[in-house]
PDB file of N, CA and C in Angstrom:
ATOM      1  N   UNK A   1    -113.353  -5.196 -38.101  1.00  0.00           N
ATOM      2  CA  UNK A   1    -112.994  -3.888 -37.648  1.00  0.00           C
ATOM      3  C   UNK A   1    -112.007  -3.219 -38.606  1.00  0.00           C
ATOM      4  N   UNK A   2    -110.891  -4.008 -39.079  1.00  0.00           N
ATOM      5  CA  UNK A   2    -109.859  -3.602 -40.529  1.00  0.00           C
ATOM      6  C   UNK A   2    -110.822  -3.124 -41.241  1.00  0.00           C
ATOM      7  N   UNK A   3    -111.330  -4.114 -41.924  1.00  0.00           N
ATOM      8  CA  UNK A   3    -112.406  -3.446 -42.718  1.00  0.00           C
ATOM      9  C   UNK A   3    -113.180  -1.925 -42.590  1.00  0.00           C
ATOM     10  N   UNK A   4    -113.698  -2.056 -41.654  1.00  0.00           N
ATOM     11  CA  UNK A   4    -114.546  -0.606 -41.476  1.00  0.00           C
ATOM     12  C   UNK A   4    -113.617   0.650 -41.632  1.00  0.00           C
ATOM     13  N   UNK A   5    -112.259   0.504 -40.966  1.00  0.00           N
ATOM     14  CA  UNK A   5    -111.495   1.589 -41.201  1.00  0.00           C
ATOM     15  C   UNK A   5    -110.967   1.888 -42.335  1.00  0.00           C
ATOM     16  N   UNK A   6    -110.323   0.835 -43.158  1.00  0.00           N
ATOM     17  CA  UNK A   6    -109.935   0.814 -43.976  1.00  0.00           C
ATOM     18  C   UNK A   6    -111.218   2.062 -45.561  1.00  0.00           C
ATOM     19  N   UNK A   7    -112.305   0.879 -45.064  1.00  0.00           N
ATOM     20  CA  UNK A   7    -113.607   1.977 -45.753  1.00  0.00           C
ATOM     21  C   UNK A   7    -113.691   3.525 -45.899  1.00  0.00           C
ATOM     22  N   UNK A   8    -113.491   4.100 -43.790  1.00  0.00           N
ATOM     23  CA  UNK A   8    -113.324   5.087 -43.790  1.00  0.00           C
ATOM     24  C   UNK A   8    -112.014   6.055 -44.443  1.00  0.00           C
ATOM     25  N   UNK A   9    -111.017   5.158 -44.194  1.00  0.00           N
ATOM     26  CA  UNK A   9    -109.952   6.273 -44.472  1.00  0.00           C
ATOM     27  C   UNK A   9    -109.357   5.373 -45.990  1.00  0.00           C
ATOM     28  N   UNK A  10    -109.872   5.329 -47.065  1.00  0.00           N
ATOM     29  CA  UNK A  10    -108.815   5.167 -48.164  1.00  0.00           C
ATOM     30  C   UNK A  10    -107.578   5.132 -48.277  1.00  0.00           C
ATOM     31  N   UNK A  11    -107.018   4.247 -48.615  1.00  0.00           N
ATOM     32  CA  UNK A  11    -105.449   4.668 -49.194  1.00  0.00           C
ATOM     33  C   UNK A  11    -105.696   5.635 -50.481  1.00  0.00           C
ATOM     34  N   UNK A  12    -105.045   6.808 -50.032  1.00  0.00           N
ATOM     35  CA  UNK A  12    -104.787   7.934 -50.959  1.00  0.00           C
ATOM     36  C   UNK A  12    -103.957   7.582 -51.986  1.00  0.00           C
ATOM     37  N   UNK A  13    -103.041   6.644 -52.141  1.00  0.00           N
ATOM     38  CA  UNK A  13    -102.413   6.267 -52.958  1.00  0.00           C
ATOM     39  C   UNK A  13    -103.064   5.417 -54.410  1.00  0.00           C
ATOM     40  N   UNK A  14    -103.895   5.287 -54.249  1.00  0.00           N
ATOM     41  CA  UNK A  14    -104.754   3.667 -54.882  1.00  0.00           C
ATOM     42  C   UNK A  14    -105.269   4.725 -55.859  1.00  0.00           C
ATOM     43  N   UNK A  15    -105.411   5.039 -56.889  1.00  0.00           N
ATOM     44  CA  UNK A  15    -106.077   5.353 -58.308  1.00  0.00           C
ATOM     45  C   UNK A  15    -106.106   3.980 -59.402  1.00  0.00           C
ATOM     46  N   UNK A  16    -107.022   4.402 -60.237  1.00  0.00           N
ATOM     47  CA  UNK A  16    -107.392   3.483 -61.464  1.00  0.00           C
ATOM     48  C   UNK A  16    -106.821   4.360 -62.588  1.00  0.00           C
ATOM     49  N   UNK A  17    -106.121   3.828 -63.650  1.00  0.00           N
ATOM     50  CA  UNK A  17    -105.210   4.147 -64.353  1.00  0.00           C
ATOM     51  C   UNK A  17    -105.802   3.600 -65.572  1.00  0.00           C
ATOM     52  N   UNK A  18    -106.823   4.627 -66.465  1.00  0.00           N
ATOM     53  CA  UNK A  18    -107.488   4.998 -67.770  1.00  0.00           C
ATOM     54  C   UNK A  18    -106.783   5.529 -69.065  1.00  0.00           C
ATOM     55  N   UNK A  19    -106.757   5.191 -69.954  1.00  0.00           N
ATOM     56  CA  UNK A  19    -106.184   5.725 -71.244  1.00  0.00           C
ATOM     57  C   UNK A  19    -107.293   7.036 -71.718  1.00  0.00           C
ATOM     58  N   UNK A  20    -106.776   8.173 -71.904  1.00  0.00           N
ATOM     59  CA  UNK A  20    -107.938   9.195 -72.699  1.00  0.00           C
ATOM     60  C   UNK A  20    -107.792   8.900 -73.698  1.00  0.00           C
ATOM     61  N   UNK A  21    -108.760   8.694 -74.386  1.00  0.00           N
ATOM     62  CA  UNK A  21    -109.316   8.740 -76.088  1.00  0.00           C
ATOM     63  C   UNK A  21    -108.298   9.928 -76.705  1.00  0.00           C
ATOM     64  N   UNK A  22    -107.923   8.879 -77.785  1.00  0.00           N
ATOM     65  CA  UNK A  22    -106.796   9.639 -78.702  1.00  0.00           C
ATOM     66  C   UNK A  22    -107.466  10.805 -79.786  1.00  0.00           C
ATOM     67  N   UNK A  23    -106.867  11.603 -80.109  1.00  0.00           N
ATOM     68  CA  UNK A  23    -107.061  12.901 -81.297  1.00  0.00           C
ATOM     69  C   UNK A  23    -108.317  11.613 -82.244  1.00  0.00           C
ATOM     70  N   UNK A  24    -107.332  10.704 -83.072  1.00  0.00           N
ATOM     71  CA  UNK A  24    -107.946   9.987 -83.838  1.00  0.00           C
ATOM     72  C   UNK A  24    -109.293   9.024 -83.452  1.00  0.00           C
ATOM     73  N   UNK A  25    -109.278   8.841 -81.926  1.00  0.00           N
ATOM     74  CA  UNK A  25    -110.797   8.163 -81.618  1.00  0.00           C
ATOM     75  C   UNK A  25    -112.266   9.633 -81.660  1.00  0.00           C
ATOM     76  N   UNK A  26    -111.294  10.653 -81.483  1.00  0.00           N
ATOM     77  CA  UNK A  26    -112.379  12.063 -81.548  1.00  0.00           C
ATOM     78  C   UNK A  26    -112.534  11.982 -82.996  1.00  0.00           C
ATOM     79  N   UNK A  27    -111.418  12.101 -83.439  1.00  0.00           N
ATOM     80  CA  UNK A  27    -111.979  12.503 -85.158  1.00  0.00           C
ATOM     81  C   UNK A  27    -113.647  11.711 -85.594  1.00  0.00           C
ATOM     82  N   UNK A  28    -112.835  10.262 -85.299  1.00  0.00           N
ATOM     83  CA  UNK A  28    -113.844   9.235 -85.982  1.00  0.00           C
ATOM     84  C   UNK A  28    -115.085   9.424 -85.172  1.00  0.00           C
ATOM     85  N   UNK A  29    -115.273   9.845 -84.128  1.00  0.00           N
ATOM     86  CA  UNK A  29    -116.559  10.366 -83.709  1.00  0.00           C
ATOM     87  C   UNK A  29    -117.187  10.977 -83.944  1.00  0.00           C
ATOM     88  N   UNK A  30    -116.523  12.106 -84.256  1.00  0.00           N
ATOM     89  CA  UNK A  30    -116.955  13.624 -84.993  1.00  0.00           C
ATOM     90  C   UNK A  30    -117.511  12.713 -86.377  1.00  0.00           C
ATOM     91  N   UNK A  31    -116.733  12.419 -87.084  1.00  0.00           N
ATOM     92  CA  UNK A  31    -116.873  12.084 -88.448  1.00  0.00           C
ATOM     93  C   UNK A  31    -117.764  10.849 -88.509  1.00  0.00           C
ATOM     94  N   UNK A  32    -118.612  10.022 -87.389  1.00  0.00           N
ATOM     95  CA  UNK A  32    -119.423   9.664 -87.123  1.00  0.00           C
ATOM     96  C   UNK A  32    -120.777   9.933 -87.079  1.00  0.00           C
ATOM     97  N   UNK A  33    -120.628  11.127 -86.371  1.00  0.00           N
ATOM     98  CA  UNK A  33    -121.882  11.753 -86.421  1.00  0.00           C
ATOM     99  C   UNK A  33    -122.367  12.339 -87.540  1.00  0.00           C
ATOM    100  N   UNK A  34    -121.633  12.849 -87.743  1.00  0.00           N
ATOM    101  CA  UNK A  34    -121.935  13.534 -89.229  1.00  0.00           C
ATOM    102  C   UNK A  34    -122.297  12.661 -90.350  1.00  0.00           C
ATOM    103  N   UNK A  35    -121.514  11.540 -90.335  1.00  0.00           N
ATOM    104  CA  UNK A  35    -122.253  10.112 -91.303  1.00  0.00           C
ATOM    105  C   UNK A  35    -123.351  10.338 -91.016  1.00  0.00           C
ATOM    106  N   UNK A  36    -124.125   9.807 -89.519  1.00  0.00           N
ATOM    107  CA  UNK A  36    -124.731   9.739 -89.399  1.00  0.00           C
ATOM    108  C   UNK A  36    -126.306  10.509 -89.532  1.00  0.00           C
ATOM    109  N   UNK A  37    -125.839  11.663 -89.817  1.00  0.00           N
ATOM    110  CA  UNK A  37    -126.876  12.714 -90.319  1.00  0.00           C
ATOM    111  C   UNK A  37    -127.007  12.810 -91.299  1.00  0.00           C
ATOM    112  N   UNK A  38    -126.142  12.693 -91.910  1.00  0.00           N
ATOM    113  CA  UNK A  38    -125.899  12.754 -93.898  1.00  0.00           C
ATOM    114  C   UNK A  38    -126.754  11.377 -94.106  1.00  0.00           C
ATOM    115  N   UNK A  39    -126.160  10.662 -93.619  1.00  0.00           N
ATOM    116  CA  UNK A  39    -127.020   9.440 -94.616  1.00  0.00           C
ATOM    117  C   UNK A  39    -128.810   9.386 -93.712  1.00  0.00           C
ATOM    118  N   UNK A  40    -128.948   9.387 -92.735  1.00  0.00           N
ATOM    119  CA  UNK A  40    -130.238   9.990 -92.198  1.00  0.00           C
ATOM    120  C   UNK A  40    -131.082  10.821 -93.352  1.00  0.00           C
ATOM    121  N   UNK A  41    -130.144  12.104 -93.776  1.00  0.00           N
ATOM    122  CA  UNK A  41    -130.928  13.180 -94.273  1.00  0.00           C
ATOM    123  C   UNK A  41    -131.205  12.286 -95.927  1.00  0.00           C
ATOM    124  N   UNK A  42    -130.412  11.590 -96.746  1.00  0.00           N
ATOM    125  CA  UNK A  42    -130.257  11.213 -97.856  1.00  0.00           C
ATOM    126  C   UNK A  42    -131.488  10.193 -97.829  1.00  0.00           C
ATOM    127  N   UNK A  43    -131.374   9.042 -96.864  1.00  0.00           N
ATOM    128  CA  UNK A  43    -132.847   8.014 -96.476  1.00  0.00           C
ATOM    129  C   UNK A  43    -134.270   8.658 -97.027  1.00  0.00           C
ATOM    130  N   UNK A  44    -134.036   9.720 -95.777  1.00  0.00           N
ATOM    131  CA  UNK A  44    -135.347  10.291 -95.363  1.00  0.00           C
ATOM    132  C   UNK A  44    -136.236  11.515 -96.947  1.00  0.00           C
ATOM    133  N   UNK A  45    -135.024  11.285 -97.920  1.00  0.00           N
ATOM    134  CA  UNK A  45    -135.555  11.616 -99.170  1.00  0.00           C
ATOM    135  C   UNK A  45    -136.578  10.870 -99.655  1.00  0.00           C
ATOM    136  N   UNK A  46    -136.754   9.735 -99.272  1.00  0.00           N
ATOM    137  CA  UNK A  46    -137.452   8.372-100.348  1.00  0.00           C
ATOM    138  C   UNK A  46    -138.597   8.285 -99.131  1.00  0.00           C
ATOM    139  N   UNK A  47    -139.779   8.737 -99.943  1.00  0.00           N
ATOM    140  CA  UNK A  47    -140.805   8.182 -99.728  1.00  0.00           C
ATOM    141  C   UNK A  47    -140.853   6.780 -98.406  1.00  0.00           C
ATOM    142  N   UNK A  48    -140.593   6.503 -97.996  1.00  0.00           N
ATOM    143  CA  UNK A  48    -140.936   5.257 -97.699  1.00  0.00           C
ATOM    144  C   UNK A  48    -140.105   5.023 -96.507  1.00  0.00           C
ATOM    145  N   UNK A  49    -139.187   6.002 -96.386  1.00  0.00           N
ATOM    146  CA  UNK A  49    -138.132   6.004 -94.887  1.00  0.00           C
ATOM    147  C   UNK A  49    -138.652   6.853 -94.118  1.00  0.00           C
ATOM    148  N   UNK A  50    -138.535   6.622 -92.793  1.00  0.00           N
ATOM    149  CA  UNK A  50    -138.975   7.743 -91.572  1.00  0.00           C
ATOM    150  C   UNK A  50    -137.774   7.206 -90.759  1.00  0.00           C
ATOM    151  N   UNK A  51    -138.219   8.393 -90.076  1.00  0.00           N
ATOM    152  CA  UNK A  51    -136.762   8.541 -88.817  1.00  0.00           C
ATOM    153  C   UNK A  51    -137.569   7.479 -87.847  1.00  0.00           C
ATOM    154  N   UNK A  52    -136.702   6.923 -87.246  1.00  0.00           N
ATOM    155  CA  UNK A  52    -137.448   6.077 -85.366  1.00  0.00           C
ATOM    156  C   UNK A  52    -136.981   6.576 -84.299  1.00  0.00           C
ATOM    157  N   UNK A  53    -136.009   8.033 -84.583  1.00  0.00           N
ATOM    158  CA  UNK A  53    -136.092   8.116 -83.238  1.00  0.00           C
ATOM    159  C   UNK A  53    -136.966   9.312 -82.537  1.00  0.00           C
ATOM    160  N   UNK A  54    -137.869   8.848 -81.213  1.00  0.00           N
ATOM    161  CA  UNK A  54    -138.842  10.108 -81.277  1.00  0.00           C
ATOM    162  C   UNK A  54    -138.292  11.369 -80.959  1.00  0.00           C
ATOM    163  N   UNK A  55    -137.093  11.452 -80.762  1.00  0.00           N
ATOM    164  CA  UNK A  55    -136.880  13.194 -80.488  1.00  0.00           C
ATOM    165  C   UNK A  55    -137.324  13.943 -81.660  1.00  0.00           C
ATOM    166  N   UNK A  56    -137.022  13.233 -82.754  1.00  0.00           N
ATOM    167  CA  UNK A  56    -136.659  13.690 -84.109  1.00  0.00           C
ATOM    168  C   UNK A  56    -137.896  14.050 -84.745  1.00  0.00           C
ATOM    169  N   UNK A  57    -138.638  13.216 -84.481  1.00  0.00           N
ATOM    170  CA  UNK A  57    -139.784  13.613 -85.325  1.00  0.00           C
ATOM    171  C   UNK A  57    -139.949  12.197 -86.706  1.00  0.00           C
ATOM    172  N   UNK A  58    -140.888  11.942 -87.192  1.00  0.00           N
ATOM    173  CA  UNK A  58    -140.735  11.331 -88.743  1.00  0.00           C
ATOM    174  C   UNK A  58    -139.645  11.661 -89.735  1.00  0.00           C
ATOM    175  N   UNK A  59    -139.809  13.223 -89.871  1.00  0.00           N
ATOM    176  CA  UNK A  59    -138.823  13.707 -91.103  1.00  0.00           C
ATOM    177  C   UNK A  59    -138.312  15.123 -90.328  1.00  0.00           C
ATOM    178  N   UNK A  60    -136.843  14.659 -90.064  1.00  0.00           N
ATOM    179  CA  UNK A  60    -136.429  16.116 -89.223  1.00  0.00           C
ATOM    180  C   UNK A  60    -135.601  16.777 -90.228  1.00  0.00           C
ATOM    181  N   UNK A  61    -135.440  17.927 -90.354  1.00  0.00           N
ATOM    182  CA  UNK A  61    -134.366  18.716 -90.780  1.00  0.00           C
ATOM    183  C   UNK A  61    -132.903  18.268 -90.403  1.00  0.00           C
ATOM    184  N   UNK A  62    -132.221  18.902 -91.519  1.00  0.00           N
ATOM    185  CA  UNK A  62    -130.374  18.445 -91.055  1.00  0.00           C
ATOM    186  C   UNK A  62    -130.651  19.111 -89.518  1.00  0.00           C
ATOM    187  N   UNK A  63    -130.754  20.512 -89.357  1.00  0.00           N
ATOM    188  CA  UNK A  63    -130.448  21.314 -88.570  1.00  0.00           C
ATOM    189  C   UNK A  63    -131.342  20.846 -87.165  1.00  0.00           C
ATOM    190  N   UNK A  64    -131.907  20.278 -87.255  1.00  0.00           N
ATOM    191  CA  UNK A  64    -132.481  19.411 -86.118  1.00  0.00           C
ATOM    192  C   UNK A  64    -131.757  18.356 -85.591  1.00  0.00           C
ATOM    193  N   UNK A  65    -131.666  17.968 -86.696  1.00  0.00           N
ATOM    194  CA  UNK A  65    -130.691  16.403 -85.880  1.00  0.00           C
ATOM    195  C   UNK A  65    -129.416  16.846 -85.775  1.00  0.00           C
ATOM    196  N   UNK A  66    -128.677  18.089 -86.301  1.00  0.00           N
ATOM    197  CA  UNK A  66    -127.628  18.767 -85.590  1.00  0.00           C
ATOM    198  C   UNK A  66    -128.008  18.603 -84.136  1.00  0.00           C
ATOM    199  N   UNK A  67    -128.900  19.972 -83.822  1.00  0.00           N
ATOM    200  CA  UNK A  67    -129.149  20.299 -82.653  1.00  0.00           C
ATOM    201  C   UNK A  67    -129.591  19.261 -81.827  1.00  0.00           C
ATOM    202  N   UNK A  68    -130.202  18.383 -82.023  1.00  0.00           N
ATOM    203  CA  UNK A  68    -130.489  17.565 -80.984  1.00  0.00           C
ATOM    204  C   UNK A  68    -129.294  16.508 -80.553  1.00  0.00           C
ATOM    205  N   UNK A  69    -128.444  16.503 -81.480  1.00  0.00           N
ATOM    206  CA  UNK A  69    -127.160  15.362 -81.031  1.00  0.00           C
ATOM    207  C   UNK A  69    -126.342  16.596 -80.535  1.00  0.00           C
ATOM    208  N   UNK A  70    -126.191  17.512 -80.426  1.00  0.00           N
ATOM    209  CA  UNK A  70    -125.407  18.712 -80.409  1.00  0.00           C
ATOM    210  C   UNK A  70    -126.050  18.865 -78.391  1.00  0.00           C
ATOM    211  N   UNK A  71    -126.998  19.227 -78.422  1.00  0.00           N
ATOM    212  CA  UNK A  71    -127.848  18.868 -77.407  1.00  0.00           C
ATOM    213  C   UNK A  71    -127.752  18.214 -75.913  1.00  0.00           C
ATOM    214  N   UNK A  72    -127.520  17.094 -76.331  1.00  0.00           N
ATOM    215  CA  UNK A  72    -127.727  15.944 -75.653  1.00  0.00           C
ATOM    216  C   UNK A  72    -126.119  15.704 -75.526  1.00  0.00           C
ATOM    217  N   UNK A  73    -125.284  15.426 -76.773  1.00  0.00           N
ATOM    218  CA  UNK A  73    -123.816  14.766 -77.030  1.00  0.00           C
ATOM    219  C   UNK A  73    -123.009  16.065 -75.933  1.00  0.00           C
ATOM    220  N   UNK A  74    -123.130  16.955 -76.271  1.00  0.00           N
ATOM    221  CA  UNK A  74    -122.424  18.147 -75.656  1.00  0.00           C
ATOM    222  C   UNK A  74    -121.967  17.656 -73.908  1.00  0.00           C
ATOM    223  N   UNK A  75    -123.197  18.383 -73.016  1.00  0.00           N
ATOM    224  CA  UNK A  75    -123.364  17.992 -71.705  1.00  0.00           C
ATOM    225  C   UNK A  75    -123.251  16.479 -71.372  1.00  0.00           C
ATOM    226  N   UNK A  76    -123.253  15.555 -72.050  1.00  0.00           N
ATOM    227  CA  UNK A  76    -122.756  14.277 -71.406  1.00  0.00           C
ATOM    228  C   UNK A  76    -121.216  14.014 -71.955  1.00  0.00           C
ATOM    229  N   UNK A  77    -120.627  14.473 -73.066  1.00  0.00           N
ATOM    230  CA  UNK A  77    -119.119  14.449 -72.965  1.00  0.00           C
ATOM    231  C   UNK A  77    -118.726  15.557 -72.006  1.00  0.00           C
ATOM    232  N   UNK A  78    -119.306  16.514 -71.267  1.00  0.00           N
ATOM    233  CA  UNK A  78    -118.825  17.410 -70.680  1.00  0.00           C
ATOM    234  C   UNK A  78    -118.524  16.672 -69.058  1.00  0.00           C
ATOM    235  N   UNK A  79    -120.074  16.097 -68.790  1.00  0.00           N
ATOM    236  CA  UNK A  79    -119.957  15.402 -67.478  1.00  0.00           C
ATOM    237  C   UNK A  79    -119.362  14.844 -67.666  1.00  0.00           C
ATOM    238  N   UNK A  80    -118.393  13.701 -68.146  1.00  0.00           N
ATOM    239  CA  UNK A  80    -117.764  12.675 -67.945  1.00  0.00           C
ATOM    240  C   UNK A  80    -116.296  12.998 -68.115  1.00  0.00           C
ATOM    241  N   UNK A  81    -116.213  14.115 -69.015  1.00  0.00           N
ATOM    242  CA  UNK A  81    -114.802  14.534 -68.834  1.00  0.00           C
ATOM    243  C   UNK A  81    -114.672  15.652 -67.339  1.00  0.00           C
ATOM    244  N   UNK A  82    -115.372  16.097 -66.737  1.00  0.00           N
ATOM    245  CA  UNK A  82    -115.663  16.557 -65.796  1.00  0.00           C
ATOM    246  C   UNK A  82    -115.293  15.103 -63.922  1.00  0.00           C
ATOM    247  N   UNK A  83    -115.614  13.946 -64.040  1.00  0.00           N
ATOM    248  CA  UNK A  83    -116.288  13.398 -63.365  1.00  0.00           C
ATOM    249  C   UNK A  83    -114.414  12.630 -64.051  1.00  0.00           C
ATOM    250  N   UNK A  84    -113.776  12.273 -65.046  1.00  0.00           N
ATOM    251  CA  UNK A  84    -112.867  11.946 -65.343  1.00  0.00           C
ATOM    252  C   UNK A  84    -113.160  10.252 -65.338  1.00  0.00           C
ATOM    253  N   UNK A  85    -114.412  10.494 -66.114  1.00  0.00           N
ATOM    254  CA  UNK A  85    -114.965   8.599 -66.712  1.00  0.00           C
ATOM    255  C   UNK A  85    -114.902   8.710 -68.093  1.00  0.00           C
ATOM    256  N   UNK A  86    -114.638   9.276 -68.723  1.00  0.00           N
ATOM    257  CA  UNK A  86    -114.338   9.198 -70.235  1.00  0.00           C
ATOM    258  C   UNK A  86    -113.229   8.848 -70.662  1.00  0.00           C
ATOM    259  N   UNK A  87    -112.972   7.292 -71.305  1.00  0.00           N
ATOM    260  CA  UNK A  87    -111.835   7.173 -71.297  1.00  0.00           C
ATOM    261  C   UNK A  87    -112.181   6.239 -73.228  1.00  0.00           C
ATOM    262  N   UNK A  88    -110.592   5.902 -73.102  1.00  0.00           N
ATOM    263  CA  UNK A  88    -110.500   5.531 -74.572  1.00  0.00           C
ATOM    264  C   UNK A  88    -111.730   4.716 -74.964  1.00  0.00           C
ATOM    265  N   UNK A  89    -111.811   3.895 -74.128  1.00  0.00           N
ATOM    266  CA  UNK A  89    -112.663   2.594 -74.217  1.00  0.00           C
ATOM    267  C   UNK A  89    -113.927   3.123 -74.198  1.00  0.00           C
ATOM    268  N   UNK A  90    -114.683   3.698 -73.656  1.00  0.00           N
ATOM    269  CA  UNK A  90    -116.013   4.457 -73.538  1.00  0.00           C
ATOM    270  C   UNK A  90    -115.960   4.824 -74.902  1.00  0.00           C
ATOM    271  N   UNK A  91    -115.045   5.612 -75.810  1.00  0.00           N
ATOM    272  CA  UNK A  91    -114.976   6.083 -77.370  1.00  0.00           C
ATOM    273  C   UNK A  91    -114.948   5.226 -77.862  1.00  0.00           C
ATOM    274  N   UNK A  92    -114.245   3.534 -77.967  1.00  0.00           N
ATOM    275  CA  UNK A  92    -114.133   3.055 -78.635  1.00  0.00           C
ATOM    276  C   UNK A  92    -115.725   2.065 -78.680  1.00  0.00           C
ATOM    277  N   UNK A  93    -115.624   1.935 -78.038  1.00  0.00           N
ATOM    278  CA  UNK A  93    -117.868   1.459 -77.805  1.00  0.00           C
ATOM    279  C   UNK A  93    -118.382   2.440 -78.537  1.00  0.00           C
ATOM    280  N   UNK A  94    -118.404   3.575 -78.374  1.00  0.00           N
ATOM    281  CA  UNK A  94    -118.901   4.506 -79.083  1.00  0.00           C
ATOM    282  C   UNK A  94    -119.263   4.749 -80.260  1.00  0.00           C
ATOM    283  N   UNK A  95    -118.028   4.445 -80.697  1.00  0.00           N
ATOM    284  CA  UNK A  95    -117.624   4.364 -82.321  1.00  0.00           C
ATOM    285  C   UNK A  95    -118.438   3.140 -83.105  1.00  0.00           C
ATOM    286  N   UNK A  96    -117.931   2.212 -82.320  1.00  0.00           N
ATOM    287  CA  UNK A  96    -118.836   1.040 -82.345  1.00  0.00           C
ATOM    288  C   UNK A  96    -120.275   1.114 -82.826  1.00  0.00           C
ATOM    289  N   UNK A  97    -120.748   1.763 -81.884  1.00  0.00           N
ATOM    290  CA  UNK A  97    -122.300   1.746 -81.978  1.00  0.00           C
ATOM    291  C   UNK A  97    -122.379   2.183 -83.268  1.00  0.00           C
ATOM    292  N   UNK A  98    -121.940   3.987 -83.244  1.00  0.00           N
ATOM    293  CA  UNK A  98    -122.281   4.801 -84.151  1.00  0.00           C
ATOM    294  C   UNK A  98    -122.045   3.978 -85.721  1.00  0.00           C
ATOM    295  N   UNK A  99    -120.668   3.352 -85.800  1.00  0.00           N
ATOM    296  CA  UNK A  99    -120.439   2.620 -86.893  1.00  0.00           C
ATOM    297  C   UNK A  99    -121.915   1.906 -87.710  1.00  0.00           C
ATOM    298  N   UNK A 100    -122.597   0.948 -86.233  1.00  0.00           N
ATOM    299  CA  UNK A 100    -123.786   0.265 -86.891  1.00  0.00           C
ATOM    300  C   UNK A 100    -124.705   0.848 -86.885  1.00  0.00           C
ATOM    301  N   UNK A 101    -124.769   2.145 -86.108  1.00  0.00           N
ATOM    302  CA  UNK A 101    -125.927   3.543 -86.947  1.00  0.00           C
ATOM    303  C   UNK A 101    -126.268   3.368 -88.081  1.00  0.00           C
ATOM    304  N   UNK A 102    -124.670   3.868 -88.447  1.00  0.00           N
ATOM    305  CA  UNK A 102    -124.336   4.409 -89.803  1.00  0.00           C
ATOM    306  C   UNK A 102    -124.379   3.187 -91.100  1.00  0.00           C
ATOM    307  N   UNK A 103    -124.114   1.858 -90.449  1.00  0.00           N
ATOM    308  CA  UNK A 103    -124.248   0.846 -91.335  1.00  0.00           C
ATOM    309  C   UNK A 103    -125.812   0.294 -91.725  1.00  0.00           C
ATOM    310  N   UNK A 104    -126.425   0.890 -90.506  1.00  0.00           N
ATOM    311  CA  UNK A 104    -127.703   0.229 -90.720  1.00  0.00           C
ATOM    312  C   UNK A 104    -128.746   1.525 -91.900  1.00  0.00           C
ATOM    313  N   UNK A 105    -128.292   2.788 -91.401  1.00  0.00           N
ATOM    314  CA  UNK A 105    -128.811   3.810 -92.685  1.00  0.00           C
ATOM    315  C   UNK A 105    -128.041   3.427 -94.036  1.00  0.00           C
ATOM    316  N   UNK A 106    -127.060   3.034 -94.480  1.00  0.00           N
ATOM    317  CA  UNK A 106    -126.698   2.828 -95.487  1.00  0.00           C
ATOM    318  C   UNK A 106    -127.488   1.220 -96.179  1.00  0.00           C
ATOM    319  N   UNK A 107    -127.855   0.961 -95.414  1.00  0.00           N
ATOM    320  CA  UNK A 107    -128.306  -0.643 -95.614  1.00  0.00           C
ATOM    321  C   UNK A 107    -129.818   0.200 -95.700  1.00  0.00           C
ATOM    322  N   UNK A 108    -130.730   0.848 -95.282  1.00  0.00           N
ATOM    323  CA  UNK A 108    -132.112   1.227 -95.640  1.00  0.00           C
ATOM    324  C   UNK A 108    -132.246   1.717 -96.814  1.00  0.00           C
ATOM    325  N   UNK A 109    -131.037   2.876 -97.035  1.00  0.00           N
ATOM    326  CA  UNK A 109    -130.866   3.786 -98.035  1.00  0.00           C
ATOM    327  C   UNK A 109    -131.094   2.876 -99.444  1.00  0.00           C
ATOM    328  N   UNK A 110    -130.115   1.755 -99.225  1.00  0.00           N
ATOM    329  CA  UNK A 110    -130.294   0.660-100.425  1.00  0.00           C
ATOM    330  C   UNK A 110    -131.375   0.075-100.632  1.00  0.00           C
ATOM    331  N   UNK A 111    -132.272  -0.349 -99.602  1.00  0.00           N
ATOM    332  CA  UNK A 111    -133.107  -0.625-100.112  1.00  0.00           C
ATOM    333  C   UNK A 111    -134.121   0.340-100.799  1.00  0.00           C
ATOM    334  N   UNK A 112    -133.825   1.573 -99.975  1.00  0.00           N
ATOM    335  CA  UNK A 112    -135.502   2.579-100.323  1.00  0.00           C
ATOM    336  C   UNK A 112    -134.765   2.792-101.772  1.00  0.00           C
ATOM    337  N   UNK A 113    -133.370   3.001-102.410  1.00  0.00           N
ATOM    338  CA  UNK A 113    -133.202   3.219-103.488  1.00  0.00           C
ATOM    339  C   UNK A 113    -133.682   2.105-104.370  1.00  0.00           C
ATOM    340  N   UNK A 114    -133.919   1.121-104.099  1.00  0.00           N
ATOM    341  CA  UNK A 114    -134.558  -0.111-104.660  1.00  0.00           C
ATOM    342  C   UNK A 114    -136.073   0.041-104.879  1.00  0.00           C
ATOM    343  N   UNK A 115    -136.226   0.215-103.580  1.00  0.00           N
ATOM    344  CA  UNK A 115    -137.996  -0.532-103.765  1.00  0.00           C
ATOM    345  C   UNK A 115    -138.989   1.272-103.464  1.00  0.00           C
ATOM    346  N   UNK A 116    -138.421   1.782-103.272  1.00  0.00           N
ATOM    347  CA  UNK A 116    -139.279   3.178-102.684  1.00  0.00           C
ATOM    348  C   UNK A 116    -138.985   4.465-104.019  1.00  0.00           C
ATOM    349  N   UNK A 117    -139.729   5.803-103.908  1.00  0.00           N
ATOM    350  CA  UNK A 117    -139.776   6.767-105.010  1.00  0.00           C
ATOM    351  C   UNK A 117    -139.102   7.680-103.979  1.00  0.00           C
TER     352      UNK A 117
END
């Protein structure tokens, strides 16, 4: 019976206590993405690279893969700073990922500069 009430009426007091993502976890995001298009667009010079992701197409324009991370990235940092789930740690995964984006186009790039025209 504690239980059930307790369910209904919350302690108003009780919050979860999140760090927001610092100036410098935005930068490196920003400056993430943008790796990430640059070396995309530089790949996708050589014969022999295609894009995998299907929004994109095989061979998208810069201004595409702007818009489509522009797109998509926009309204879901909006909801979550909205909804107040965006926190340092969510950026720092983030970064994460994007990092091995960006490591894995630099690692193609080498090869297509190797083996591709």
């Amino acid at each position: 019976m504690i239980e059930l009430k307790l369910k209904e009426k919350p302690n108003p007091l009780q919050f979860t206590l999140s760090e927001e993502p610092s100036n410098l976890q935005w930068t490196a995001f920003i400056t993430l993405q943008f790796a990430d298009i640059y070396t995309t667009y530089r790949g996708l010079k050589y014969n022999c690279v295609k894009e995998t992701n299907p929004l994109l197409g095989e061979s998208p324009s810069v201004s595409k893969m702007f818009a489509v991370k522009t797109a998509i990235l926009l309204p879901t940092i909006g909801n979550e700073k909205t909804n107040n789930t965006l926190t340092a740690q969510t950026l720092v995964d983030m970064n994460f990922l994007m990092t091995m984006v960006v490591a894995n186009n630099l690692h193609v790039l080498g090869k297509a500069k190797k083996y591709c025209n």
